[in-house]
C-alpha atoms as a PDB file:
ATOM      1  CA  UNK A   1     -64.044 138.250 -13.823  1.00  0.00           C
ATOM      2  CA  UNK A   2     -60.912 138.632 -15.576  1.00  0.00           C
ATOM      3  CA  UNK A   3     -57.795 141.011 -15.952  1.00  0.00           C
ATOM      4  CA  UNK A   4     -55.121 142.083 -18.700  1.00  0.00           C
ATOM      5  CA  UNK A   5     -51.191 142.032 -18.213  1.00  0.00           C
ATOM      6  CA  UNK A   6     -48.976 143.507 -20.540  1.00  0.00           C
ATOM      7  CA  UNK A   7     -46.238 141.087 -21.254  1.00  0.00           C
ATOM      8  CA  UNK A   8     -43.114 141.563 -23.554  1.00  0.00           C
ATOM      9  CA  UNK A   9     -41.952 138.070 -24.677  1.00  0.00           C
ATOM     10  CA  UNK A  10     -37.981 136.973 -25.391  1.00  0.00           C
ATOM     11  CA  UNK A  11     -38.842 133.719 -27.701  1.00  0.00           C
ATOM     12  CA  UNK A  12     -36.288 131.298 -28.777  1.00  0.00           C
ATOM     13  CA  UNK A  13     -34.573 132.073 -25.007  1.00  0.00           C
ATOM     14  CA  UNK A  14     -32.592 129.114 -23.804  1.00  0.00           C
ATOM     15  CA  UNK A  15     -34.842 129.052 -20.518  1.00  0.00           C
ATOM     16  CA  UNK A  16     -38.679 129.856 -20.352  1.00  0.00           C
ATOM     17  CA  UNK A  17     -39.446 132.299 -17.154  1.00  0.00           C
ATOM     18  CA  UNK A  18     -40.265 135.336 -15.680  1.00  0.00           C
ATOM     19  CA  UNK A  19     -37.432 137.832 -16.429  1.00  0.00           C
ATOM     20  CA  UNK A  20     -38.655 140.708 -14.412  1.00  0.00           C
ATOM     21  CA  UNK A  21     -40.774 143.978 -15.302  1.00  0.00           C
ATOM     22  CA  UNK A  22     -39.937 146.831 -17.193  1.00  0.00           C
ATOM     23  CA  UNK A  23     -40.289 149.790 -16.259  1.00  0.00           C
ATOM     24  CA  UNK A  24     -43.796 150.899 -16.818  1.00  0.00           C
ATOM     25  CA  UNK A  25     -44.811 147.271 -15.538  1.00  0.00           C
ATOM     26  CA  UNK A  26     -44.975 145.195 -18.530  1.00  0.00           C
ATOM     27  CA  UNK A  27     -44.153 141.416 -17.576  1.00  0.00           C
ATOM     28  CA  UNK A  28     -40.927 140.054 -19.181  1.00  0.00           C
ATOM     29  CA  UNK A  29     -41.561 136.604 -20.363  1.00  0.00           C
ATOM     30  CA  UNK A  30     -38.771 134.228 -22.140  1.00  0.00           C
ATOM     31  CA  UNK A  31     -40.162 131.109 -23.784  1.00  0.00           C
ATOM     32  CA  UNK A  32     -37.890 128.629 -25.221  1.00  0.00           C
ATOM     33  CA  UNK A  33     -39.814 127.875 -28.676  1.00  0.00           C
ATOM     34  CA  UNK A  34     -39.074 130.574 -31.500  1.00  0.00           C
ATOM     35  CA  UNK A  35     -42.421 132.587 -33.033  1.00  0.00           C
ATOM     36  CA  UNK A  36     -43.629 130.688 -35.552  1.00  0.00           C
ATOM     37  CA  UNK A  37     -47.007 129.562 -36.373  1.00  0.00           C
ATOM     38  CA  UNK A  38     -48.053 130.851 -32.684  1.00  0.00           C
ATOM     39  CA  UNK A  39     -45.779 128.595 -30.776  1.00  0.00           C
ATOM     40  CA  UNK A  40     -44.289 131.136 -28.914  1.00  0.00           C
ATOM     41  CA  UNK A  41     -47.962 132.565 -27.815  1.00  0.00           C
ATOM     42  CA  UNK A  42     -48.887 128.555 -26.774  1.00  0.00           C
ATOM     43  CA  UNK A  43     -45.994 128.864 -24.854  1.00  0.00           C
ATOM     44  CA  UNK A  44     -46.502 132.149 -23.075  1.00  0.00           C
ATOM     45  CA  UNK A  45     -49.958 131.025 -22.631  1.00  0.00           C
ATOM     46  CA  UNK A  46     -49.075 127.314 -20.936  1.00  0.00           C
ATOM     47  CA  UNK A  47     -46.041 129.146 -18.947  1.00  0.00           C
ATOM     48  CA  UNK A  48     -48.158 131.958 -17.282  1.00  0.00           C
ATOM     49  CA  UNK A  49     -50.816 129.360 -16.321  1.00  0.00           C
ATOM     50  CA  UNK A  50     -48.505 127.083 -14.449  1.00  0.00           C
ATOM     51  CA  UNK A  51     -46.731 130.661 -13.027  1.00  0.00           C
ATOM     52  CA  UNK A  52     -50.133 131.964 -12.279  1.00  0.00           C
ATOM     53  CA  UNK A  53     -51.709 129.048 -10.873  1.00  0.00           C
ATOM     54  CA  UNK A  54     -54.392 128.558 -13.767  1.00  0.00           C
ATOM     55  CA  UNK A  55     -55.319 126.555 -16.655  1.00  0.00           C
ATOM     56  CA  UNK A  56     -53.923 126.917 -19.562  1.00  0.00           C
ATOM     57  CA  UNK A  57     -57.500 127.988 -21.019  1.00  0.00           C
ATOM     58  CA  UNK A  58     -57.447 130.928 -18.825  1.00  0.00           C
ATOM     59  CA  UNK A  59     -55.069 132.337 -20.368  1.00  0.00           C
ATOM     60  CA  UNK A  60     -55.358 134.006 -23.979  1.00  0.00           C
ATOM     61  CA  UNK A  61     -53.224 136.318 -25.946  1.00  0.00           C
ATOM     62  CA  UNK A  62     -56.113 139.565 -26.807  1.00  0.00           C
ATOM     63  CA  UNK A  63     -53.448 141.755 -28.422  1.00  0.00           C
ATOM     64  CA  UNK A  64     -49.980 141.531 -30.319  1.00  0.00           C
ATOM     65  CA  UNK A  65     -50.459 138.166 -31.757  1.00  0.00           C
ATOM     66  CA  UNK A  66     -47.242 138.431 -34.337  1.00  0.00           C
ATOM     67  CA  UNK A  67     -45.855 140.900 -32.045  1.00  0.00           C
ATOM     68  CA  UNK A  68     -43.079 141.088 -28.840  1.00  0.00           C
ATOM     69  CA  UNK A  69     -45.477 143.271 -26.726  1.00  0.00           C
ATOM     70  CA  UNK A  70     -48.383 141.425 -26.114  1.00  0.00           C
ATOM     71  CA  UNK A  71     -51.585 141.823 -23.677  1.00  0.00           C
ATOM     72  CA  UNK A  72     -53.053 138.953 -22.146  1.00  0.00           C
ATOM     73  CA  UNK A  73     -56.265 138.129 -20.810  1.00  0.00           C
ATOM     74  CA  UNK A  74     -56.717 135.683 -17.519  1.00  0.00           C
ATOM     75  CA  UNK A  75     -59.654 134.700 -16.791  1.00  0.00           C
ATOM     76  CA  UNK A  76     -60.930 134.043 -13.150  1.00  0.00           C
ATOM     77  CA  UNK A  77     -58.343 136.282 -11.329  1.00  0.00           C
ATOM     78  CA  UNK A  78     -58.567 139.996 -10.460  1.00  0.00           C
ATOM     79  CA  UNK A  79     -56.162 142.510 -10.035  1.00  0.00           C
ATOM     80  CA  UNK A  80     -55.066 142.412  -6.421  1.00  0.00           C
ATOM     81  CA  UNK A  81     -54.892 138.566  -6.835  1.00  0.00           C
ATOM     82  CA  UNK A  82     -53.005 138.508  -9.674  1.00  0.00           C
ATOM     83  CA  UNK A  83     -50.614 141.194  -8.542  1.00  0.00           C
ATOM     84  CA  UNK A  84     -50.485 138.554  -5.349  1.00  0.00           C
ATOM     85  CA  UNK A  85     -49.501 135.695  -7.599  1.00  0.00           C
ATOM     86  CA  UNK A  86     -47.009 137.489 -10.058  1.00  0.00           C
ATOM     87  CA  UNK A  87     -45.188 138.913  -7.007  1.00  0.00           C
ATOM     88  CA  UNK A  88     -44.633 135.407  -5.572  1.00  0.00           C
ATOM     89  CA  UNK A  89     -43.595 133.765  -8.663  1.00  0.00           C
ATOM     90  CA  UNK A  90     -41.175 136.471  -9.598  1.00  0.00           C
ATOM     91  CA  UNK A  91     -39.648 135.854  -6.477  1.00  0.00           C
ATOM     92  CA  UNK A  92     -39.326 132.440  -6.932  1.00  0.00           C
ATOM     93  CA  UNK A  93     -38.137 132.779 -10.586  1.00  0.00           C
ATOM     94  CA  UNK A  94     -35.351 135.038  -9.278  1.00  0.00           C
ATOM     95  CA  UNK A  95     -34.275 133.096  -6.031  1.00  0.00           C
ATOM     96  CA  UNK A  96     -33.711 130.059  -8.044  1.00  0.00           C
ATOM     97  CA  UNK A  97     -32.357 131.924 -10.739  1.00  0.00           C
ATOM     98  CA  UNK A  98     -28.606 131.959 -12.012  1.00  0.00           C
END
């Protein structure tokens, strides 16, 4: 089992995190390390599994490699549960926020 999440990622952001969605419900994702030579996907990657709850394995960029708008793939979670798990770290991203 496994589900996609559309994700929009800020690199080279001062803090990693969950921003927020947009809205048609892609994920807004800042990750400190700029895009080059798929750093910023690692990062994405390592920062959704800790988020998430997962290992970093789990997680793999299927679409927009070079690009902002990205889909990723994690394995071992369906939809309700990862719906579950985003809402509760958004709301921990945002109550410890600025």
């Amino acid at each position: 089992m496994s589900v996609r999440l559309a994700v929009r990622v800020h690199p080279g952001a001062r803090r990693p995190g969950l921003l927020g969605r947009l809205g048609d419900g892609t994920l807004k994702v800042a990750v400190a390390v700029p895009p080059e030579g798929g750093r910023a996907n690692a990062a994405l990657s390592e920062l959704l599994a800790e988020r998430l709850g997962v290992k970093k394995r789990q997680v793999t960029v299927v679409r927009g490699l070079t690009a902002r708008s990205k889909v990723v793939e994690i394995e071992g979670l369906e939809g309700a549960e990862l719906a579950r798990r985003l809402e509760q770290a958004l709301g921990r991203e945002t109550s410890h926020g600025e």
